[in-house]
PDB file of N, CA and C in Angstrom:
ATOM      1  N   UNK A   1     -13.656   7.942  -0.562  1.00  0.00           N
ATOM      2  CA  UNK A   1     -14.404   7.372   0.524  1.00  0.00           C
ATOM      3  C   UNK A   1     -13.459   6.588   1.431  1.00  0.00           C
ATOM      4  N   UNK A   2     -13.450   6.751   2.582  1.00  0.00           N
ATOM      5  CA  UNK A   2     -13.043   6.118   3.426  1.00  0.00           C
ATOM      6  C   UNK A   2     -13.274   4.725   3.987  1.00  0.00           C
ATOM      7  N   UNK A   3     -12.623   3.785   3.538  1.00  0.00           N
ATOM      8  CA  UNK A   3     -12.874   2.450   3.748  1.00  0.00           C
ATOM      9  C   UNK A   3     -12.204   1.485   5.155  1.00  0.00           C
ATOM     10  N   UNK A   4     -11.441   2.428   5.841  1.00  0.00           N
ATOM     11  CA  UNK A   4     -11.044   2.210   6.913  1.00  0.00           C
ATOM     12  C   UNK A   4      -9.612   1.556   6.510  1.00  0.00           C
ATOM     13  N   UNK A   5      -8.921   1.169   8.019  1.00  0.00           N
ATOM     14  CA  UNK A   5      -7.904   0.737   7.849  1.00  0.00           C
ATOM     15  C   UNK A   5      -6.767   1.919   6.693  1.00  0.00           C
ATOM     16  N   UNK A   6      -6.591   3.347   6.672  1.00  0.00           N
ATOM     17  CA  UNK A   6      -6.403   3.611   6.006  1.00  0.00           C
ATOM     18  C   UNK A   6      -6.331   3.427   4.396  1.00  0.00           C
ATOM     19  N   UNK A   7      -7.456   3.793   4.333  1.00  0.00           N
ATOM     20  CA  UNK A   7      -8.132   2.960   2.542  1.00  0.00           C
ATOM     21  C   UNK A   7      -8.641   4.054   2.214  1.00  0.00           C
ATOM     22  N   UNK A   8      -8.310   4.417   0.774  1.00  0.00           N
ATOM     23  CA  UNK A   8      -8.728   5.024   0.293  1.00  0.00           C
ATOM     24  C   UNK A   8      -9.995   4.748  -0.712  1.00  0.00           C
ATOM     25  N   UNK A   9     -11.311   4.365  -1.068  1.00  0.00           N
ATOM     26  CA  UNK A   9     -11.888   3.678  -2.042  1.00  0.00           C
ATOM     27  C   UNK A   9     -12.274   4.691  -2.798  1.00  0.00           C
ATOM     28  N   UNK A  10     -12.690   4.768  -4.453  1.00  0.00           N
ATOM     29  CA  UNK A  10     -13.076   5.855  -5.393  1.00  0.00           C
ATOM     30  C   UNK A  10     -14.585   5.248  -5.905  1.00  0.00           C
ATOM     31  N   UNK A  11     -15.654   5.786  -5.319  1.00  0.00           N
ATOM     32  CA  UNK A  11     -16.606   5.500  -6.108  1.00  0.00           C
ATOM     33  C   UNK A  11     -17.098   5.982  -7.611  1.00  0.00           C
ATOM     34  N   UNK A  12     -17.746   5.041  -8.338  1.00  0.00           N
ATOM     35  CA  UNK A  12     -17.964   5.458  -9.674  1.00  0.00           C
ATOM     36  C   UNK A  12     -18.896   4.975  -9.861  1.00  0.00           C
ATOM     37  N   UNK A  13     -20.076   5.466 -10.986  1.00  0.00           N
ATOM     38  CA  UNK A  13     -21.490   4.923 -11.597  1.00  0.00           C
ATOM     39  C   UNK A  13     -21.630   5.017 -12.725  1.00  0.00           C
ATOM     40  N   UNK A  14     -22.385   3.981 -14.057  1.00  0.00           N
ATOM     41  CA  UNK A  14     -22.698   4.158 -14.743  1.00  0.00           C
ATOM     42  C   UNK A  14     -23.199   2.857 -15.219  1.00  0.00           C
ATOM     43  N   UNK A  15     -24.144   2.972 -16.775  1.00  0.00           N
ATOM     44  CA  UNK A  15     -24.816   2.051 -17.117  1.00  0.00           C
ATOM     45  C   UNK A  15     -25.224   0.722 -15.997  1.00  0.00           C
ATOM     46  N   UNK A  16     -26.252   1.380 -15.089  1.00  0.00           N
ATOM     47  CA  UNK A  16     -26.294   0.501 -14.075  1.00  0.00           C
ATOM     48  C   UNK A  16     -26.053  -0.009 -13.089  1.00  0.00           C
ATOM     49  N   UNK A  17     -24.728   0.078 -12.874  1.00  0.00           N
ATOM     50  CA  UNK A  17     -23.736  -0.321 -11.836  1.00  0.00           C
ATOM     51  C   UNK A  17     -22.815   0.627 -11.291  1.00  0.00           C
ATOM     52  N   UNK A  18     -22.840   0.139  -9.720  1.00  0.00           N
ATOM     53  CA  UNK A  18     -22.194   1.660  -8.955  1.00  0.00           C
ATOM     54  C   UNK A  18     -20.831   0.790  -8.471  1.00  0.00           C
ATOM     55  N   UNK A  19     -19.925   1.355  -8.445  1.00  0.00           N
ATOM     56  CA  UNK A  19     -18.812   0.452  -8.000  1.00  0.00           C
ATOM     57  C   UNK A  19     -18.130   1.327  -7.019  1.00  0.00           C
ATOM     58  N   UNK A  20     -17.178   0.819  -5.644  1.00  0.00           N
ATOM     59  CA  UNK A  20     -16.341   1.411  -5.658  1.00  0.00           C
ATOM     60  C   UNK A  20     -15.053   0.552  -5.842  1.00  0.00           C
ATOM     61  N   UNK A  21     -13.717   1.158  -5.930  1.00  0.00           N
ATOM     62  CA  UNK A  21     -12.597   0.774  -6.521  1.00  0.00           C
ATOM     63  C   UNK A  21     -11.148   0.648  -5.284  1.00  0.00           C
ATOM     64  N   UNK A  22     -10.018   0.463  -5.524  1.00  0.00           N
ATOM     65  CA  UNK A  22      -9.277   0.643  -4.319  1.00  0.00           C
ATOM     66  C   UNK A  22      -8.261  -0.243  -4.716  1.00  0.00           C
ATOM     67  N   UNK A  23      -6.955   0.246  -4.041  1.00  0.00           N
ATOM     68  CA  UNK A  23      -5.775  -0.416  -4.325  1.00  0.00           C
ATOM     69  C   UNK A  23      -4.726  -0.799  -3.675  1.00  0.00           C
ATOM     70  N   UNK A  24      -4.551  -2.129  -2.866  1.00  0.00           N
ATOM     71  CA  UNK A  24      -3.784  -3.059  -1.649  1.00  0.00           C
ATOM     72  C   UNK A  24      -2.859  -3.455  -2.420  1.00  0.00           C
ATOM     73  N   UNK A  25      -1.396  -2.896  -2.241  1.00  0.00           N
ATOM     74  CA  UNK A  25      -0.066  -3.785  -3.019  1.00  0.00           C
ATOM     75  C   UNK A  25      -0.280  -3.191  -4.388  1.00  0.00           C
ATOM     76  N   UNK A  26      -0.016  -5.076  -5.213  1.00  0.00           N
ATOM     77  CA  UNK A  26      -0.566  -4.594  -6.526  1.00  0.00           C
ATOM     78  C   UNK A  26      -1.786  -5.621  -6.523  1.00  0.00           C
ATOM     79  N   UNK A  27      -2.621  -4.971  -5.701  1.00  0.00           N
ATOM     80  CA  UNK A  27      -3.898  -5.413  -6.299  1.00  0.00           C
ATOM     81  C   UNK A  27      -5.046  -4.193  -6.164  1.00  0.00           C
ATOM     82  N   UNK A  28      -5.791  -4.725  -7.802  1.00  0.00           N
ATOM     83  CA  UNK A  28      -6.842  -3.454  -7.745  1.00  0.00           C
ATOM     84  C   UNK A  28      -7.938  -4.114  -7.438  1.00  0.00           C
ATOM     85  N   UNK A  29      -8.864  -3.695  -6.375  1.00  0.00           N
ATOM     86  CA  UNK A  29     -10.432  -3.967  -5.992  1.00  0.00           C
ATOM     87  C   UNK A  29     -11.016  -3.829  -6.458  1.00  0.00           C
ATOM     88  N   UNK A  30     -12.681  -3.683  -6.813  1.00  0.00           N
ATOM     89  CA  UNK A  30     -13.865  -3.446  -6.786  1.00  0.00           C
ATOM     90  C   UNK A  30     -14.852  -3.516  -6.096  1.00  0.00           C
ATOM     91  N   UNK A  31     -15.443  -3.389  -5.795  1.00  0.00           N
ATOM     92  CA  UNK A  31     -16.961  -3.993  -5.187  1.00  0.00           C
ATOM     93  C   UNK A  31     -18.192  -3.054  -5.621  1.00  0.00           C
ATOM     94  N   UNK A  32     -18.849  -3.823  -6.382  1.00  0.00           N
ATOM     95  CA  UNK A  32     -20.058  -3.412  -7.554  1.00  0.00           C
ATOM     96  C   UNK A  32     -21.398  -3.735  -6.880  1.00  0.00           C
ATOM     97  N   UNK A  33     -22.231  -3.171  -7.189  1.00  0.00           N
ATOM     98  CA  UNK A  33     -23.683  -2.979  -7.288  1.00  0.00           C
ATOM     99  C   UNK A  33     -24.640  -2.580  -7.813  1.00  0.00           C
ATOM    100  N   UNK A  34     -25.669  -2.838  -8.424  1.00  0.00           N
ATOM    101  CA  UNK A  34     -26.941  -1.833  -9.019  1.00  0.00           C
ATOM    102  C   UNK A  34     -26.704  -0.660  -8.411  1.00  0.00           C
ATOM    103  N   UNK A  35     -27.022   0.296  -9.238  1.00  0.00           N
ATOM    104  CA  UNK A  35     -26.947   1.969  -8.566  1.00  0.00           C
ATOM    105  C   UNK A  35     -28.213   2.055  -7.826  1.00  0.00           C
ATOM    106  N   UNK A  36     -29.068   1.043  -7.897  1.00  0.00           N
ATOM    107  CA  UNK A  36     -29.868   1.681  -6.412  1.00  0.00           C
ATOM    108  C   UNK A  36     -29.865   0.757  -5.513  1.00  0.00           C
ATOM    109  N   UNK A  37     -28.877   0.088  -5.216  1.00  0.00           N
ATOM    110  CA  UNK A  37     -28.033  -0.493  -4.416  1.00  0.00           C
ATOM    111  C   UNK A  37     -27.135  -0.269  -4.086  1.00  0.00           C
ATOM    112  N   UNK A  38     -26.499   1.279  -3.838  1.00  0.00           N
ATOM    113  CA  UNK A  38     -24.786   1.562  -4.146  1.00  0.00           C
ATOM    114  C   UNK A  38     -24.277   1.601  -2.909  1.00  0.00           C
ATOM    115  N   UNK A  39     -25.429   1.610  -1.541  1.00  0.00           N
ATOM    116  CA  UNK A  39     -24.850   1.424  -0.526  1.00  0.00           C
ATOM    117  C   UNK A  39     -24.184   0.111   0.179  1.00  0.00           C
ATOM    118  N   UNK A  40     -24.995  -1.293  -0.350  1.00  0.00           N
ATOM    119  CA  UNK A  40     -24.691  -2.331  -0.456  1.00  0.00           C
ATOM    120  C   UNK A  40     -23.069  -2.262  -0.510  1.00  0.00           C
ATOM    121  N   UNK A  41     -22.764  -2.057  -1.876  1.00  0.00           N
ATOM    122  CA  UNK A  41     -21.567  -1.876  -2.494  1.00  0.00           C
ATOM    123  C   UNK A  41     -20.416  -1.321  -1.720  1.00  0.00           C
ATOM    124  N   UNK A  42     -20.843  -0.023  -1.152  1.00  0.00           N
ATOM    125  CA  UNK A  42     -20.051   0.325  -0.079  1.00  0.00           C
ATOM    126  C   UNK A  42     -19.827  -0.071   1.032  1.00  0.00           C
ATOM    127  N   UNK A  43     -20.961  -0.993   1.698  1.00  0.00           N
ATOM    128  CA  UNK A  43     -20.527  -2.229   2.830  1.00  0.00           C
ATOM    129  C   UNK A  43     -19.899  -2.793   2.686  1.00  0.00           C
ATOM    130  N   UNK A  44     -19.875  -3.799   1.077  1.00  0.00           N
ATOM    131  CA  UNK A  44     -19.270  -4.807   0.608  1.00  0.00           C
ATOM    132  C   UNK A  44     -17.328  -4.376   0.746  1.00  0.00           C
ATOM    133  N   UNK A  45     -17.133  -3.557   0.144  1.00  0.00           N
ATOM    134  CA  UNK A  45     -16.017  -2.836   0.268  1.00  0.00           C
ATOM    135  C   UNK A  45     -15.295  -2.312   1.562  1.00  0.00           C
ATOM    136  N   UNK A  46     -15.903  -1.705   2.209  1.00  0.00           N
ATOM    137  CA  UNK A  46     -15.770  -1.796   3.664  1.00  0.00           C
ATOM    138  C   UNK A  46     -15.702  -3.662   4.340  1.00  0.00           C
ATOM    139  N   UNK A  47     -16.297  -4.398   4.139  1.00  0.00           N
ATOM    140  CA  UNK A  47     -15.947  -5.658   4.944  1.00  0.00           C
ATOM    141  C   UNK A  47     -14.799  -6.711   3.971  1.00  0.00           C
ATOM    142  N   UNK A  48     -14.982  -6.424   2.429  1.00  0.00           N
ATOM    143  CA  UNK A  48     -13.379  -7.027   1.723  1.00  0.00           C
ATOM    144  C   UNK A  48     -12.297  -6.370   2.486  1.00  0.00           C
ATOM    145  N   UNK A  49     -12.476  -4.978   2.685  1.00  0.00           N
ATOM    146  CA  UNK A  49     -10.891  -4.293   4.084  1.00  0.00           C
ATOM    147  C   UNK A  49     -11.005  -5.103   4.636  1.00  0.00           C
ATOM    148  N   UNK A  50     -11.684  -4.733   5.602  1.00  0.00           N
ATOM    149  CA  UNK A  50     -11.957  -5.588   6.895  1.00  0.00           C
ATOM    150  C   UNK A  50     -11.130  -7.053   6.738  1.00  0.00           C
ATOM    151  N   UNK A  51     -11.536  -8.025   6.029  1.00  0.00           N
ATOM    152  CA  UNK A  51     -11.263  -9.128   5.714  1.00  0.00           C
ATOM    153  C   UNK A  51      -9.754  -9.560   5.478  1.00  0.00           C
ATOM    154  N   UNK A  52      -9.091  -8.413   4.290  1.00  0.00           N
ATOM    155  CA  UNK A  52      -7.852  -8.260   4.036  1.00  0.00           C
ATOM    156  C   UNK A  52      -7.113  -8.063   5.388  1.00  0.00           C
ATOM    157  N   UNK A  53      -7.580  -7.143   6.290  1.00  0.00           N
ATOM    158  CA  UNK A  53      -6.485  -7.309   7.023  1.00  0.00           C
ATOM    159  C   UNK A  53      -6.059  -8.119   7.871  1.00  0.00           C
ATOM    160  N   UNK A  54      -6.513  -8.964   7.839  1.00  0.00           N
ATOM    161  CA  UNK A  54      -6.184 -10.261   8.606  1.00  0.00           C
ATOM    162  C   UNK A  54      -5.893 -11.315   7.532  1.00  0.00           C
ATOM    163  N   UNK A  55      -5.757 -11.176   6.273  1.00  0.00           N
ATOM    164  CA  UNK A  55      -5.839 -12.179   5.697  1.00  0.00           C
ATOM    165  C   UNK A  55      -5.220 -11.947   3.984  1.00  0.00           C
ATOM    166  N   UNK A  56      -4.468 -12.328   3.678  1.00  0.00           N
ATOM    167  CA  UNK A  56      -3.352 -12.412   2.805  1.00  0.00           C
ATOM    168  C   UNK A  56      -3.651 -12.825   1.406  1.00  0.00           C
ATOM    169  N   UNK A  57      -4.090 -12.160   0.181  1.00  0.00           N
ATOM    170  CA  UNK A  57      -3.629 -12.834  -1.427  1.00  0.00           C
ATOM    171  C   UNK A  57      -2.547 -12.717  -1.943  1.00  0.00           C
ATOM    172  N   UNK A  58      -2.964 -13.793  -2.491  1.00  0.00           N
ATOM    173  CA  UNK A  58      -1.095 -14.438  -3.057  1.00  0.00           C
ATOM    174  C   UNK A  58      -0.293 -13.053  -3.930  1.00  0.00           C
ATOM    175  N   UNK A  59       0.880 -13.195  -3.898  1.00  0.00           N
ATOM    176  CA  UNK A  59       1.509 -11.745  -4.368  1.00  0.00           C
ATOM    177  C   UNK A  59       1.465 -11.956  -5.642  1.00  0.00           C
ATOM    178  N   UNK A  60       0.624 -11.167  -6.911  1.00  0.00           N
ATOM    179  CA  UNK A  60       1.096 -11.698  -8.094  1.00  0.00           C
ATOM    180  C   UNK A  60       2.277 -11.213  -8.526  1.00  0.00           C
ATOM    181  N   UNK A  61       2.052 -11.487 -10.155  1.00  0.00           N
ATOM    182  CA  UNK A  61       3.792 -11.201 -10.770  1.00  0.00           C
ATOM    183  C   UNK A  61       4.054 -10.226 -11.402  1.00  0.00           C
ATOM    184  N   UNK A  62       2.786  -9.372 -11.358  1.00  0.00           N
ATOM    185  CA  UNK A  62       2.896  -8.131 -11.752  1.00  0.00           C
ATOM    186  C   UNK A  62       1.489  -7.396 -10.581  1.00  0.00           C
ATOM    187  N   UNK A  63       0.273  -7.933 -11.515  1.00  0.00           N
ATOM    188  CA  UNK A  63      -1.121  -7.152 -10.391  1.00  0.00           C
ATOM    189  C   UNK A  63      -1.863  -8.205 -10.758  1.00  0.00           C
ATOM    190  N   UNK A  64      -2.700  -8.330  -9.913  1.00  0.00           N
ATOM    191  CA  UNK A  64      -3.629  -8.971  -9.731  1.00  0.00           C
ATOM    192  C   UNK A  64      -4.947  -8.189  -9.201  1.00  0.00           C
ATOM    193  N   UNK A  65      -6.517  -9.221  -9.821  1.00  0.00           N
ATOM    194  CA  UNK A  65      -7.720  -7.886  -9.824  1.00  0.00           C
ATOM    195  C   UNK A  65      -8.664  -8.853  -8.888  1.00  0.00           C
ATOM    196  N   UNK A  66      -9.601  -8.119  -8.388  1.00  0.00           N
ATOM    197  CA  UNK A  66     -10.761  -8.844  -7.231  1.00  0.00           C
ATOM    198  C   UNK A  66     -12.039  -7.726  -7.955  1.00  0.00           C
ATOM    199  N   UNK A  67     -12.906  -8.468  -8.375  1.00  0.00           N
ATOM    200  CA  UNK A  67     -14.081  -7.747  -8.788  1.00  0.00           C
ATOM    201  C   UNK A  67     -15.039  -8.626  -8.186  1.00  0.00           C
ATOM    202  N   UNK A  68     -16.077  -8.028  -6.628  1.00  0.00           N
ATOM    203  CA  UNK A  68     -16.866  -8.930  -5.923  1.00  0.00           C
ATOM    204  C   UNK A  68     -18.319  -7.868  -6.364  1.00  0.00           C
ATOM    205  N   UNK A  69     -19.324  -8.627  -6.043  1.00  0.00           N
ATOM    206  CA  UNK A  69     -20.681  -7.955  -6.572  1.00  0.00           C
ATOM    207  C   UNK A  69     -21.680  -8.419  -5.621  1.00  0.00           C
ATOM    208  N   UNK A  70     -22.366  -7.716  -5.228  1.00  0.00           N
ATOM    209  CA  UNK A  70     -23.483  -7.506  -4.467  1.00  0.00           C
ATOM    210  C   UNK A  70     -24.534  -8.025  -4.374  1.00  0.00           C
ATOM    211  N   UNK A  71     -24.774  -8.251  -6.023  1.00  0.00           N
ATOM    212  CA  UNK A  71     -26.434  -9.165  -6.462  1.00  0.00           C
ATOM    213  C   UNK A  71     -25.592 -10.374  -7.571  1.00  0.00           C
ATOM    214  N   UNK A  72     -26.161 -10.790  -8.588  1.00  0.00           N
ATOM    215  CA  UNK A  72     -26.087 -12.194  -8.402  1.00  0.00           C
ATOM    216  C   UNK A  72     -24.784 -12.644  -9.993  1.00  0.00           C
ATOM    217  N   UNK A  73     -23.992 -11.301 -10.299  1.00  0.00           N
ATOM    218  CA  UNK A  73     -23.585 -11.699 -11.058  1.00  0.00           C
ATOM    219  C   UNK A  73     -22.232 -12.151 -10.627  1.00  0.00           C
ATOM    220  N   UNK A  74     -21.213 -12.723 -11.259  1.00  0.00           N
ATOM    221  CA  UNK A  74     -20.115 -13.825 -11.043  1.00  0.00           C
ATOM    222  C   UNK A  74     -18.615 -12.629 -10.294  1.00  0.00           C
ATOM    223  N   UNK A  75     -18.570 -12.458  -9.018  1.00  0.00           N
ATOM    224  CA  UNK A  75     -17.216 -12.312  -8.409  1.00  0.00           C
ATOM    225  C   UNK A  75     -16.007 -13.070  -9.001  1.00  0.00           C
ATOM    226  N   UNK A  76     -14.983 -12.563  -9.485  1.00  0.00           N
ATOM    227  CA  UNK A  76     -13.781 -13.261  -9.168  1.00  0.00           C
ATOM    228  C   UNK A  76     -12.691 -12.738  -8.763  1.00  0.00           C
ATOM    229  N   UNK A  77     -11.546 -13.502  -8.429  1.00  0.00           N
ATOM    230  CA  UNK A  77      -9.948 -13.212  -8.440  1.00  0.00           C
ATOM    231  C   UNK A  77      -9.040 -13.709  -9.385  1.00  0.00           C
ATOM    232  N   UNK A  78      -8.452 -12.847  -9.910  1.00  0.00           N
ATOM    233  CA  UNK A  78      -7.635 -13.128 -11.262  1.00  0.00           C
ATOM    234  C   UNK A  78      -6.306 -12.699 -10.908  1.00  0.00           C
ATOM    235  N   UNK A  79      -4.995 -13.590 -10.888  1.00  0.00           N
ATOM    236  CA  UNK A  79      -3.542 -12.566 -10.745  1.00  0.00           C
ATOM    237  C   UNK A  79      -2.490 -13.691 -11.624  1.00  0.00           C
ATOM    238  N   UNK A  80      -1.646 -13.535 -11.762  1.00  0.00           N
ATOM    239  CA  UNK A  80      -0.546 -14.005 -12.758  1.00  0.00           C
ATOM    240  C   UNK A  80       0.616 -14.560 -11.971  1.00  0.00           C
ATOM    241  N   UNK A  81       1.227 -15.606 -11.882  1.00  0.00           N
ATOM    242  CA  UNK A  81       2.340 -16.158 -11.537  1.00  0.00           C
ATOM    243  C   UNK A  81       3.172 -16.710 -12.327  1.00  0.00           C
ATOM    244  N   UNK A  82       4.433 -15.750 -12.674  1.00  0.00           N
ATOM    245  CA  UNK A  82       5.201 -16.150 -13.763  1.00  0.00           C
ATOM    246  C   UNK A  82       4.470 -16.156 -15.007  1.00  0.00           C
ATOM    247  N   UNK A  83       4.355 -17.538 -15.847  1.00  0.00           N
ATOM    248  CA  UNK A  83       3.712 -17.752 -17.220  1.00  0.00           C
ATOM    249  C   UNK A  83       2.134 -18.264 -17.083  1.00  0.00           C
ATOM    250  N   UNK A  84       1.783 -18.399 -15.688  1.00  0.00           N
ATOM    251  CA  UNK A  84       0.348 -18.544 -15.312  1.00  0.00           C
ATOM    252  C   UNK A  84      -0.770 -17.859 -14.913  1.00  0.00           C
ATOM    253  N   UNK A  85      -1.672 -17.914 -15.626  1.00  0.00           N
ATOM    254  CA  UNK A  85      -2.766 -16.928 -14.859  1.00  0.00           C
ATOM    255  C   UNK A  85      -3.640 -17.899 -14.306  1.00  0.00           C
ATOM    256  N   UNK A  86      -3.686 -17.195 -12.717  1.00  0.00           N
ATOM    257  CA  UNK A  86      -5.070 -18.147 -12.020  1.00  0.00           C
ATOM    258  C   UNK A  86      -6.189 -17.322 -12.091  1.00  0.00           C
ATOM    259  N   UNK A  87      -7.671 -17.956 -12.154  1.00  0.00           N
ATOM    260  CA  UNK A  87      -8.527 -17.384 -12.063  1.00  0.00           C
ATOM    261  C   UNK A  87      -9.411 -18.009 -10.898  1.00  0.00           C
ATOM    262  N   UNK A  88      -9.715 -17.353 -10.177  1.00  0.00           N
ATOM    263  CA  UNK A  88     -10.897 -17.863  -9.153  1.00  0.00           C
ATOM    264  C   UNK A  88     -12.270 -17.500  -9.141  1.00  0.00           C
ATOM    265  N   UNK A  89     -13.329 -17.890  -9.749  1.00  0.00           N
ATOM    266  CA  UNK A  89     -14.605 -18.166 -10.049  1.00  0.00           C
ATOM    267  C   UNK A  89     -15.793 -18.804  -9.465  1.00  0.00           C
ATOM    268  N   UNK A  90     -17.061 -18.771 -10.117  1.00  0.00           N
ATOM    269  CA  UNK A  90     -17.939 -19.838  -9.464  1.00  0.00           C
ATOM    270  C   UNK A  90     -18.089 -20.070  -8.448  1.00  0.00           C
ATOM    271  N   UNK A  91     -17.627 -19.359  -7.299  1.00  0.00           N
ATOM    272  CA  UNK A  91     -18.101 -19.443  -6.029  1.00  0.00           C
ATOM    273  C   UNK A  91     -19.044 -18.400  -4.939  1.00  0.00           C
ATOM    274  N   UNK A  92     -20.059 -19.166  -4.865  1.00  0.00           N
ATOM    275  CA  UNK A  92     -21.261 -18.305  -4.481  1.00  0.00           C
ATOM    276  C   UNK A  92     -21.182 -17.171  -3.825  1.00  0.00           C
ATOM    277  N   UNK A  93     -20.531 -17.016  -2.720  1.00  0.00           N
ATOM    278  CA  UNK A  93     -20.512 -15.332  -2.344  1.00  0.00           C
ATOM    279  C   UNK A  93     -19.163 -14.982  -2.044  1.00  0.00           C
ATOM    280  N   UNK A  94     -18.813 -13.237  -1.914  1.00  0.00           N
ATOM    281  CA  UNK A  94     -17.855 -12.810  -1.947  1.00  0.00           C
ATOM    282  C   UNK A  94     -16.821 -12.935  -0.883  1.00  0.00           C
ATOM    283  N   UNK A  95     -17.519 -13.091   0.082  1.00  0.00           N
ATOM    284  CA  UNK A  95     -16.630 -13.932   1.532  1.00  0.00           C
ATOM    285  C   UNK A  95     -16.102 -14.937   1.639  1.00  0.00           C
ATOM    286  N   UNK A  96     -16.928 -16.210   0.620  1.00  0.00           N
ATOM    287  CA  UNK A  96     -16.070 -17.271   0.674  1.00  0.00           C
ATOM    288  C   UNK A  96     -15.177 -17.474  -0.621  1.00  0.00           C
ATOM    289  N   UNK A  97     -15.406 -16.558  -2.133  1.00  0.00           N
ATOM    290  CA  UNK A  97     -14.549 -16.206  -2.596  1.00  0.00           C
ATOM    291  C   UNK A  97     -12.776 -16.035  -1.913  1.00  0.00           C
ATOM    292  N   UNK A  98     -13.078 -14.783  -1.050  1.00  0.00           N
ATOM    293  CA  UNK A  98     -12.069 -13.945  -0.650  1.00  0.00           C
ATOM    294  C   UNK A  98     -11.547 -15.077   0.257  1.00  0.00           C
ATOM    295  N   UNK A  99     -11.765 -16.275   1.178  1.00  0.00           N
ATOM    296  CA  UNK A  99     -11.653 -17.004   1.828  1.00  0.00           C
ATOM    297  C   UNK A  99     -10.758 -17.975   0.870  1.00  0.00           C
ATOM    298  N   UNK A 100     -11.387 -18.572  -0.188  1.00  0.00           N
ATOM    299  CA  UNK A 100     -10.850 -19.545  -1.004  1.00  0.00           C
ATOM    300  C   UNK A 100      -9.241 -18.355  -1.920  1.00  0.00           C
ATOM    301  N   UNK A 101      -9.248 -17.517  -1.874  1.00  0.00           N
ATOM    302  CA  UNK A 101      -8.305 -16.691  -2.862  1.00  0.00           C
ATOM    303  C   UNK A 101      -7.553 -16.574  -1.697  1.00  0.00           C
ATOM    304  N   UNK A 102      -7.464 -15.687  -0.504  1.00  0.00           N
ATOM    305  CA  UNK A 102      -6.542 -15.839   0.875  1.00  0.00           C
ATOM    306  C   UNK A 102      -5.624 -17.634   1.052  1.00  0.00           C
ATOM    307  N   UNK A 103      -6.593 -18.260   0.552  1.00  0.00           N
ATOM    308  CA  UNK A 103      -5.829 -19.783   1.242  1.00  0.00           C
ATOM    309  C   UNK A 103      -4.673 -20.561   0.054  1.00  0.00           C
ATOM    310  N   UNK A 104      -4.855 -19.805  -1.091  1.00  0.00           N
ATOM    311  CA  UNK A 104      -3.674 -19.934  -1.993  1.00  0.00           C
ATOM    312  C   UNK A 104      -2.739 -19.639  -1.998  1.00  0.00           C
ATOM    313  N   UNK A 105      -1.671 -20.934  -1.849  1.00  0.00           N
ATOM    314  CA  UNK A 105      -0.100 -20.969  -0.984  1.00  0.00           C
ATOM    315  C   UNK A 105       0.967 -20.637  -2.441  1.00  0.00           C
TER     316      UNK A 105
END
C-alpha cells in the first residue's frame, strides 16, 4: 500500500486487529485497528508519514519500534541508546505521542 512520500506500508489481519506495517531508517511502524476498522488504520498510517516528514525520531542504536492504534489501546515508542532503552507510553493519542517521541534530543 502506498503511504505516500514514497512509503511502502504492508497490511496484515488477524485475531482482531488489522495493522499496517512500514519501515523509516531503522525504525519499524505500525498502525493497528479492529478489522472493521482497518480503514481507520490506514489513515492513521498515512498521517504518522505525513508527520515524519517534517519531523525527526531520535536515531536508535540499533532499531527502534512505533506501534500507534486507532481505538483505545496503549500506543508507544520504544528504541535503545547504547545500554538504555527508552520507552514512550501513556499518552493519549497518537499525534501527540509522535509529537512527544520527535522532541527527544
Amino acid at each position: 500500500m502506498d503511504l505516500g512520500h514514497k512509503i511502502t506500508g504492508y497490511a496484515d489481519a488477524g485475531a482482531g486487529t488489522a495493522g499496517i506495517s512500514w519501515n523509516e531508517g531503522r525504525w519499524l511502524l505500525m498502525a493497528l485497528s479492529p478489522t472493521s476498522q482497518a480503514s481507520q488504520g490506514r489513515t492513521l498510517a498515512k498521517q504518522t508519514v505525513n508527520f515524519l516528514e517534517t519531523h525527526t525520531l531520535p536515531i536508535p542504536h540499533q532499531y527502534g519500534a512505533v506501534k500507534v492504534y486507532t481505538d483505545n489501546r496503549e500506543s508507544y515508542v520504544q528504541w535503545q541508546e547504547n545500554q538504555t532503552v527508552y520507552m514512550l507510553n501513556g499518552i493519549k493519542t497518537p499525534a501527540d505521542l509522535l509529537k512527544a517521541a520527535t522532541s527527544v534530543k
